[in-house]
PDB file of N, CA and C in Angstrom:
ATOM      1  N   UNK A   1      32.646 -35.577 -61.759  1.00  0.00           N
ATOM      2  CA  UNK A   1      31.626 -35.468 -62.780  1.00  0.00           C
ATOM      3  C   UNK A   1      31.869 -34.184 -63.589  1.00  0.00           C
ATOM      4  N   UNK A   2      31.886 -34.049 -64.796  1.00  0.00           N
ATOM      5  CA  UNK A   2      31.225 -32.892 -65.566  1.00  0.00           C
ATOM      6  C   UNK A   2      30.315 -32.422 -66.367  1.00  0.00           C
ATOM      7  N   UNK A   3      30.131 -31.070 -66.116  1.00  0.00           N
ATOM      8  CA  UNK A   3      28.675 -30.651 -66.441  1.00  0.00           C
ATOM      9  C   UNK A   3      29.397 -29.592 -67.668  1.00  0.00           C
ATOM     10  N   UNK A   4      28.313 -29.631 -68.406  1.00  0.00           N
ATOM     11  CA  UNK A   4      28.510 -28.645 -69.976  1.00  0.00           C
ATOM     12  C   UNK A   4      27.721 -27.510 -69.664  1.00  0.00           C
ATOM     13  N   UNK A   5      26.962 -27.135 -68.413  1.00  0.00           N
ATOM     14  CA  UNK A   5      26.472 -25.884 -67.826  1.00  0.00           C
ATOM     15  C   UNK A   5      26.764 -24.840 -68.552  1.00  0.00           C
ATOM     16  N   UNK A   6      27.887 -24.501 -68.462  1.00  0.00           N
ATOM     17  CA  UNK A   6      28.923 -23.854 -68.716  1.00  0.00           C
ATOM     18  C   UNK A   6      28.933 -23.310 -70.510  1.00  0.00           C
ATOM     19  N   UNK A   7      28.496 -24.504 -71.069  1.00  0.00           N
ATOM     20  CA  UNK A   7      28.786 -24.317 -72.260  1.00  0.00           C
ATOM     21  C   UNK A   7      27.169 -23.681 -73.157  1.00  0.00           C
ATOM     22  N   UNK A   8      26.102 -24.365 -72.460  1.00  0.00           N
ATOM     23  CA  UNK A   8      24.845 -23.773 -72.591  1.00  0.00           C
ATOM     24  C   UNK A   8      24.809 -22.151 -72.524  1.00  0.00           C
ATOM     25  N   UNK A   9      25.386 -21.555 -71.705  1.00  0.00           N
ATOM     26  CA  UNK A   9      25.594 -19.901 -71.133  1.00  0.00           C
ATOM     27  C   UNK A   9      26.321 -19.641 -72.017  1.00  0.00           C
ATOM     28  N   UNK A  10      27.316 -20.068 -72.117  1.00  0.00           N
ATOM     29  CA  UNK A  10      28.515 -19.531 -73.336  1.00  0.00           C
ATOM     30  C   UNK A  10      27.742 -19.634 -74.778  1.00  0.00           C
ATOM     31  N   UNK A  11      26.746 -20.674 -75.422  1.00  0.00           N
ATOM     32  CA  UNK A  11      26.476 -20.632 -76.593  1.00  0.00           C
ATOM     33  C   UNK A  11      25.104 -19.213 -76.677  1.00  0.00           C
ATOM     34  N   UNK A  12      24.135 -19.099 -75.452  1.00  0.00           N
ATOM     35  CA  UNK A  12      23.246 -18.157 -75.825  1.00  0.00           C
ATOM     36  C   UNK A  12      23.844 -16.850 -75.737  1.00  0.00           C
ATOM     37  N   UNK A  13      25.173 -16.359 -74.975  1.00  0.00           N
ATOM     38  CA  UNK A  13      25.802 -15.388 -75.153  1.00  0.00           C
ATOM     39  C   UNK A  13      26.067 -14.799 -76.359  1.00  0.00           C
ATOM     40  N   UNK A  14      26.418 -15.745 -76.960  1.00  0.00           N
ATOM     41  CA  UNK A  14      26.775 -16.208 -78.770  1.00  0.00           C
ATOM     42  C   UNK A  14      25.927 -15.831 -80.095  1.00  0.00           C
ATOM     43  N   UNK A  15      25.180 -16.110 -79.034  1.00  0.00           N
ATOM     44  CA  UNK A  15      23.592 -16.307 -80.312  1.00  0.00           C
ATOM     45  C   UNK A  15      23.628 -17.892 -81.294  1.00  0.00           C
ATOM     46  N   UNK A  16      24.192 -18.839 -80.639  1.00  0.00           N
ATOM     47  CA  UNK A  16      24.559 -19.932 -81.400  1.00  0.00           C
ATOM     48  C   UNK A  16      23.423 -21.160 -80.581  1.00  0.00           C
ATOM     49  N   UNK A  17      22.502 -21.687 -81.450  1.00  0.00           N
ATOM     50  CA  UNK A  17      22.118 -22.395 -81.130  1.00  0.00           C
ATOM     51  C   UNK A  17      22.594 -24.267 -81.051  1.00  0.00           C
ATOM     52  N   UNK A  18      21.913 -25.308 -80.639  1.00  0.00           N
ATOM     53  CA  UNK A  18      22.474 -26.646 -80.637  1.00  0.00           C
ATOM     54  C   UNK A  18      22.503 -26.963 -82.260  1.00  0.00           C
ATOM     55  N   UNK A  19      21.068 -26.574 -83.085  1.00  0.00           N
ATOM     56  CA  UNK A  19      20.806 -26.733 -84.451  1.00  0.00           C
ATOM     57  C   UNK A  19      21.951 -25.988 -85.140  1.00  0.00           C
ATOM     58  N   UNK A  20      22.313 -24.734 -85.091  1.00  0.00           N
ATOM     59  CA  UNK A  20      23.778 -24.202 -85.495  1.00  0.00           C
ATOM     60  C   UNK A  20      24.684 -25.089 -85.506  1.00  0.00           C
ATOM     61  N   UNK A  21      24.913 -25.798 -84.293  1.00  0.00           N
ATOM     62  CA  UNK A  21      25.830 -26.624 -84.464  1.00  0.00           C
ATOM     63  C   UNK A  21      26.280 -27.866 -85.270  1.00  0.00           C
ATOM     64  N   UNK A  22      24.518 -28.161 -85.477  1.00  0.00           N
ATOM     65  CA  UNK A  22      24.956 -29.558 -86.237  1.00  0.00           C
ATOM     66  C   UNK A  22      24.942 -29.047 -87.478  1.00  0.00           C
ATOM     67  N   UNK A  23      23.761 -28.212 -87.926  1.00  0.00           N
ATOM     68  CA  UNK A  23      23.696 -27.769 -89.474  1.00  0.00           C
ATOM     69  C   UNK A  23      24.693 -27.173 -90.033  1.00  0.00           C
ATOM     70  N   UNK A  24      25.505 -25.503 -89.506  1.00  0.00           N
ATOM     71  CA  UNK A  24      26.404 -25.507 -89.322  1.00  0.00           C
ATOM     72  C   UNK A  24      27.865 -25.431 -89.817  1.00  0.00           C
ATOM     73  N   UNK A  25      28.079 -25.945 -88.688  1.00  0.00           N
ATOM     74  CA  UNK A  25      29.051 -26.319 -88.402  1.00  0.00           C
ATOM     75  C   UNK A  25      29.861 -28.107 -88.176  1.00  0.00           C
ATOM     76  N   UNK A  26      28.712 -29.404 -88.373  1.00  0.00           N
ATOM     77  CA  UNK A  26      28.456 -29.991 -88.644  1.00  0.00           C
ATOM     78  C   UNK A  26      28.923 -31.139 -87.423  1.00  0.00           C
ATOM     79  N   UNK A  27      28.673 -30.392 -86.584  1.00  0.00           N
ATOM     80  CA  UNK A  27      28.586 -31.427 -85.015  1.00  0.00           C
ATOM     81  C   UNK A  27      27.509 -32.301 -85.129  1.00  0.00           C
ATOM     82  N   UNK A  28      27.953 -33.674 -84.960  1.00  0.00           N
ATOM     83  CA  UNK A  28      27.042 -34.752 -85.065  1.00  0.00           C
ATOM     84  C   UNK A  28      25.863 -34.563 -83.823  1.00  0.00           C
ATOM     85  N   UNK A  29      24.336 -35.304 -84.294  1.00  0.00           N
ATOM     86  CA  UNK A  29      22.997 -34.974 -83.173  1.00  0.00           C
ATOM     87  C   UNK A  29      23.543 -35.745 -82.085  1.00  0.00           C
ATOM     88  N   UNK A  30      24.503 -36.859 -82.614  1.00  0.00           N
ATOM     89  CA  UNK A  30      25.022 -37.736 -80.763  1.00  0.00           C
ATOM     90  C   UNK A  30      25.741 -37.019 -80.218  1.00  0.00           C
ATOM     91  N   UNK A  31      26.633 -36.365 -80.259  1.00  0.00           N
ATOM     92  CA  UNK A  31      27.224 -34.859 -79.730  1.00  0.00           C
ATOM     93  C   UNK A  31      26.516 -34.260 -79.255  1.00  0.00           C
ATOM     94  N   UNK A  32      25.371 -33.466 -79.822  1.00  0.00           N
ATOM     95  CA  UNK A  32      24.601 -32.753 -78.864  1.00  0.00           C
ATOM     96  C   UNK A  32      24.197 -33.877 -77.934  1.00  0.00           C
ATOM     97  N   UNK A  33      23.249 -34.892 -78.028  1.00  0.00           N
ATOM     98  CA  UNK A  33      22.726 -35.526 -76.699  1.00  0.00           C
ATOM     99  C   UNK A  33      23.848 -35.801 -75.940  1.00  0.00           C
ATOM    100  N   UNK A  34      25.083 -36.008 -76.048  1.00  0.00           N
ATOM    101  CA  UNK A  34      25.532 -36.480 -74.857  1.00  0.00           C
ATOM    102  C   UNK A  34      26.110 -35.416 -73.975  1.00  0.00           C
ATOM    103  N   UNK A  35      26.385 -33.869 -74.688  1.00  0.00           N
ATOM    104  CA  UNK A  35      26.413 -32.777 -74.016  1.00  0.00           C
ATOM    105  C   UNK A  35      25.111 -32.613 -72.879  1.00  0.00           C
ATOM    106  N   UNK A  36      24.574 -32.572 -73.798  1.00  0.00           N
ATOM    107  CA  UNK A  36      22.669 -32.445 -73.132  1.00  0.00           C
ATOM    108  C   UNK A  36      22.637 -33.376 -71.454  1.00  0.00           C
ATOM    109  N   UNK A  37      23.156 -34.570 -71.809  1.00  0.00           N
ATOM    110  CA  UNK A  37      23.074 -35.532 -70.437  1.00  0.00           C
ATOM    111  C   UNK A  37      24.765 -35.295 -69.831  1.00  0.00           C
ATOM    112  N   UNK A  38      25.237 -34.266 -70.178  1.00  0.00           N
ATOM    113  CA  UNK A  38      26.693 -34.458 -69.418  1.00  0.00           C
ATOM    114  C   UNK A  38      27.692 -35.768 -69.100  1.00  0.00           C
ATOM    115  N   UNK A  39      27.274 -36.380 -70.580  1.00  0.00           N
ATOM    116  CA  UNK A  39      28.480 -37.376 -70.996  1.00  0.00           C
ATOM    117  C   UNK A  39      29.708 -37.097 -71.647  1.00  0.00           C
ATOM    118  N   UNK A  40      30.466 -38.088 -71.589  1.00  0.00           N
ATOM    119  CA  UNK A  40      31.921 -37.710 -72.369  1.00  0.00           C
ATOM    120  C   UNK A  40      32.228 -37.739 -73.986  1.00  0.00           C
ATOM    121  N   UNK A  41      32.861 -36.248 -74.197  1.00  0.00           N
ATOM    122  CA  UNK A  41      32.927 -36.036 -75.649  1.00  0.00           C
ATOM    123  C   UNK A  41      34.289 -36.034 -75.768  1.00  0.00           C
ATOM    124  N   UNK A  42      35.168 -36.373 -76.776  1.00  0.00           N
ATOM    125  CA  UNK A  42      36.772 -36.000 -77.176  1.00  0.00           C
ATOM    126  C   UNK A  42      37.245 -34.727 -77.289  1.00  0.00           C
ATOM    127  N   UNK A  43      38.818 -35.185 -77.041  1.00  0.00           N
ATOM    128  CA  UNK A  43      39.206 -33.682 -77.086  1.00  0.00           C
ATOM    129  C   UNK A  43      38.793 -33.041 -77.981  1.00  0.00           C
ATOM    130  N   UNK A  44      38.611 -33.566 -79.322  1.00  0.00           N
ATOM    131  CA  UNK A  44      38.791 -33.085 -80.811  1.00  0.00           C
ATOM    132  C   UNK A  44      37.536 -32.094 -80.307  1.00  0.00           C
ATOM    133  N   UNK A  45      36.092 -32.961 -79.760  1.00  0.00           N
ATOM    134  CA  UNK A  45      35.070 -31.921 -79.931  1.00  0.00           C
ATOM    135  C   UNK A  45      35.130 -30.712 -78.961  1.00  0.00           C
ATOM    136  N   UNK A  46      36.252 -30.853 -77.407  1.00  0.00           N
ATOM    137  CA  UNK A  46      35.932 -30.138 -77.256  1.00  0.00           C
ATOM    138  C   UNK A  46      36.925 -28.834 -78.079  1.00  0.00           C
ATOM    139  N   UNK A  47      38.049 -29.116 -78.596  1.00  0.00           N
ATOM    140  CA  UNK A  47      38.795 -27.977 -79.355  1.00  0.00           C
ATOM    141  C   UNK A  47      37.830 -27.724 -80.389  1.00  0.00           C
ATOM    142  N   UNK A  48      36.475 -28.412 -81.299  1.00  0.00           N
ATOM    143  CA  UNK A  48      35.715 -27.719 -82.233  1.00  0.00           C
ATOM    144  C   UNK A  48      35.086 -26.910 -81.584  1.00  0.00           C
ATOM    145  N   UNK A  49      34.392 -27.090 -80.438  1.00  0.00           N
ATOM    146  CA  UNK A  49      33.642 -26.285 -79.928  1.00  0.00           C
ATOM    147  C   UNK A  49      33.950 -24.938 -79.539  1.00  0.00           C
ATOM    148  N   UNK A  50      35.196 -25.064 -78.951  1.00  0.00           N
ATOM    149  CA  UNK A  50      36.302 -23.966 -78.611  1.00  0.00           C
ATOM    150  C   UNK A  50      36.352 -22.619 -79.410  1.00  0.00           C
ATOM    151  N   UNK A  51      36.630 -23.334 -80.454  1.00  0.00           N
ATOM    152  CA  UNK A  51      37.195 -22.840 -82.275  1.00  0.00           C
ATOM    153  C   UNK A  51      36.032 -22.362 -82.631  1.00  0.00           C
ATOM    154  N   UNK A  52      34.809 -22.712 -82.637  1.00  0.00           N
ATOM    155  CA  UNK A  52      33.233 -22.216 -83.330  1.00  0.00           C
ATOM    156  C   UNK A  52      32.751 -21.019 -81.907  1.00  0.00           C
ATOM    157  N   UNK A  53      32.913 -21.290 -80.878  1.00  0.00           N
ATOM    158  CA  UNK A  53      32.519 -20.448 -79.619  1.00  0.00           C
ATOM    159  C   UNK A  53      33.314 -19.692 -79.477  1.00  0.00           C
ATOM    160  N   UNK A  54      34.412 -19.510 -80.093  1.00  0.00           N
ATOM    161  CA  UNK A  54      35.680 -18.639 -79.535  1.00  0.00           C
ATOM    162  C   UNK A  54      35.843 -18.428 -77.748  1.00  0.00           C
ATOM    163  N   UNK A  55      35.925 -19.446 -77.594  1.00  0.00           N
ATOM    164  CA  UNK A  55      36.210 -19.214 -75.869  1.00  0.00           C
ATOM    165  C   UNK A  55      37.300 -20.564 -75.282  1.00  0.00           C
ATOM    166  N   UNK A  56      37.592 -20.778 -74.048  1.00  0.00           N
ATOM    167  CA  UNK A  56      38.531 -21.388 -73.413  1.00  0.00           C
ATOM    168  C   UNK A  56      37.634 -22.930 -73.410  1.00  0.00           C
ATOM    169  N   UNK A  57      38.246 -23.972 -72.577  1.00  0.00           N
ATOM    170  CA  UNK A  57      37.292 -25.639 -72.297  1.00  0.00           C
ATOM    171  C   UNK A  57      36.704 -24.820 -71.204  1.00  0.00           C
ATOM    172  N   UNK A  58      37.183 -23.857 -70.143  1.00  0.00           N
ATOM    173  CA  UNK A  58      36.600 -23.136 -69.139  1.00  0.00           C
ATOM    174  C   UNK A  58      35.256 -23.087 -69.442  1.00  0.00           C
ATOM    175  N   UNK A  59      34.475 -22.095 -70.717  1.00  0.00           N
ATOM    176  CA  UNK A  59      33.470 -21.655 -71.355  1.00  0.00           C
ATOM    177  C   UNK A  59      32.607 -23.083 -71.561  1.00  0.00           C
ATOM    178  N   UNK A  60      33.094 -24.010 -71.940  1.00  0.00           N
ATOM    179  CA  UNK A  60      32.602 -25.049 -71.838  1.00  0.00           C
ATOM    180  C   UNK A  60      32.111 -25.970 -71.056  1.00  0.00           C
ATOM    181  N   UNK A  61      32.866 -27.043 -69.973  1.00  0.00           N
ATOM    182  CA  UNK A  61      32.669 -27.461 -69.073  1.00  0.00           C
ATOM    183  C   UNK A  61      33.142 -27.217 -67.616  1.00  0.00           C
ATOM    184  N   UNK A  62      32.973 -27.458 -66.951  1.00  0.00           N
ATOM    185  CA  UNK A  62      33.538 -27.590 -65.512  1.00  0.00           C
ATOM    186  C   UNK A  62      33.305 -28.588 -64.716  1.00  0.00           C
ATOM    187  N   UNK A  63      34.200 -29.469 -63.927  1.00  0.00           N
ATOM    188  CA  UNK A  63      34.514 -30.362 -63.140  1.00  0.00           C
ATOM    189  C   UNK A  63      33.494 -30.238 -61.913  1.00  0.00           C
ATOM    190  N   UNK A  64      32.866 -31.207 -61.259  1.00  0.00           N
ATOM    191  CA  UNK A  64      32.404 -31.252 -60.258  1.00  0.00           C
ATOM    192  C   UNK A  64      32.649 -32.146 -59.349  1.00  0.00           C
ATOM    193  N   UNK A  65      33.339 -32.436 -58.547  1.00  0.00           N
ATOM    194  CA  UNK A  65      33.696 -33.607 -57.823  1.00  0.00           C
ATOM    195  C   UNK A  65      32.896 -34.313 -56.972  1.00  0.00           C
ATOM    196  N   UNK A  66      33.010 -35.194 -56.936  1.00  0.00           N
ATOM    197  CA  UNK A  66      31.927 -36.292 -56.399  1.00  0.00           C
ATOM    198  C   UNK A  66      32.064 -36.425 -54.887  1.00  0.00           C
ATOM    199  N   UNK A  67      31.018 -36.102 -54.663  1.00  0.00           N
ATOM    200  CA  UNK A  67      31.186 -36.091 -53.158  1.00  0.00           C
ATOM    201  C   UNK A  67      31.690 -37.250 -51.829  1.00  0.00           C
ATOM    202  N   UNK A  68      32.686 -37.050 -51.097  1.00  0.00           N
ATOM    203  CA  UNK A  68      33.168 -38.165 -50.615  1.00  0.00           C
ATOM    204  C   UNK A  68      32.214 -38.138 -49.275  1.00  0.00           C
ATOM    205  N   UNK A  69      32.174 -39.679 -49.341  1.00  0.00           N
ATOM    206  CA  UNK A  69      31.079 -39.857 -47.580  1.00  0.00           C
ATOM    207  C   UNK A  69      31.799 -40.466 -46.571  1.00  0.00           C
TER     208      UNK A  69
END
């Protein structure tokens, strides 16, 4: 699984809000929701995000692995 945790911390560090993003910088509002629910976005968004945050995919998301039973 991945979580955009990561990327929430990295944007208030910033001073960059979700509305920054779309107004902006012109990240579509389905972009934000599916960050928001930790769905899957493209590379492209995550290299925009990268590029506007100045930080690594690190800053962004991180992997969580699913727990084996």
């Amino acid at each position: 699984m991945v979580s955009y945790e990561p990327l929430w911390q990295t944007m208030e560090k910033r001073g960059i809000t979700s509305y920054t993003l779309m107004v902006k910088h012109n990240i579509n509002p389905r972009t934000i929701n599916n960050l928001k629910h930790n769905r899957g976005i493209t590379v492209y968004t995550l290299e925009r995000l990268c590029t506007i945050l100045q930080c690594t995919p690190n800053d962004i998301l991180k992997f969580i692995p699913d727990e084996q039973k």
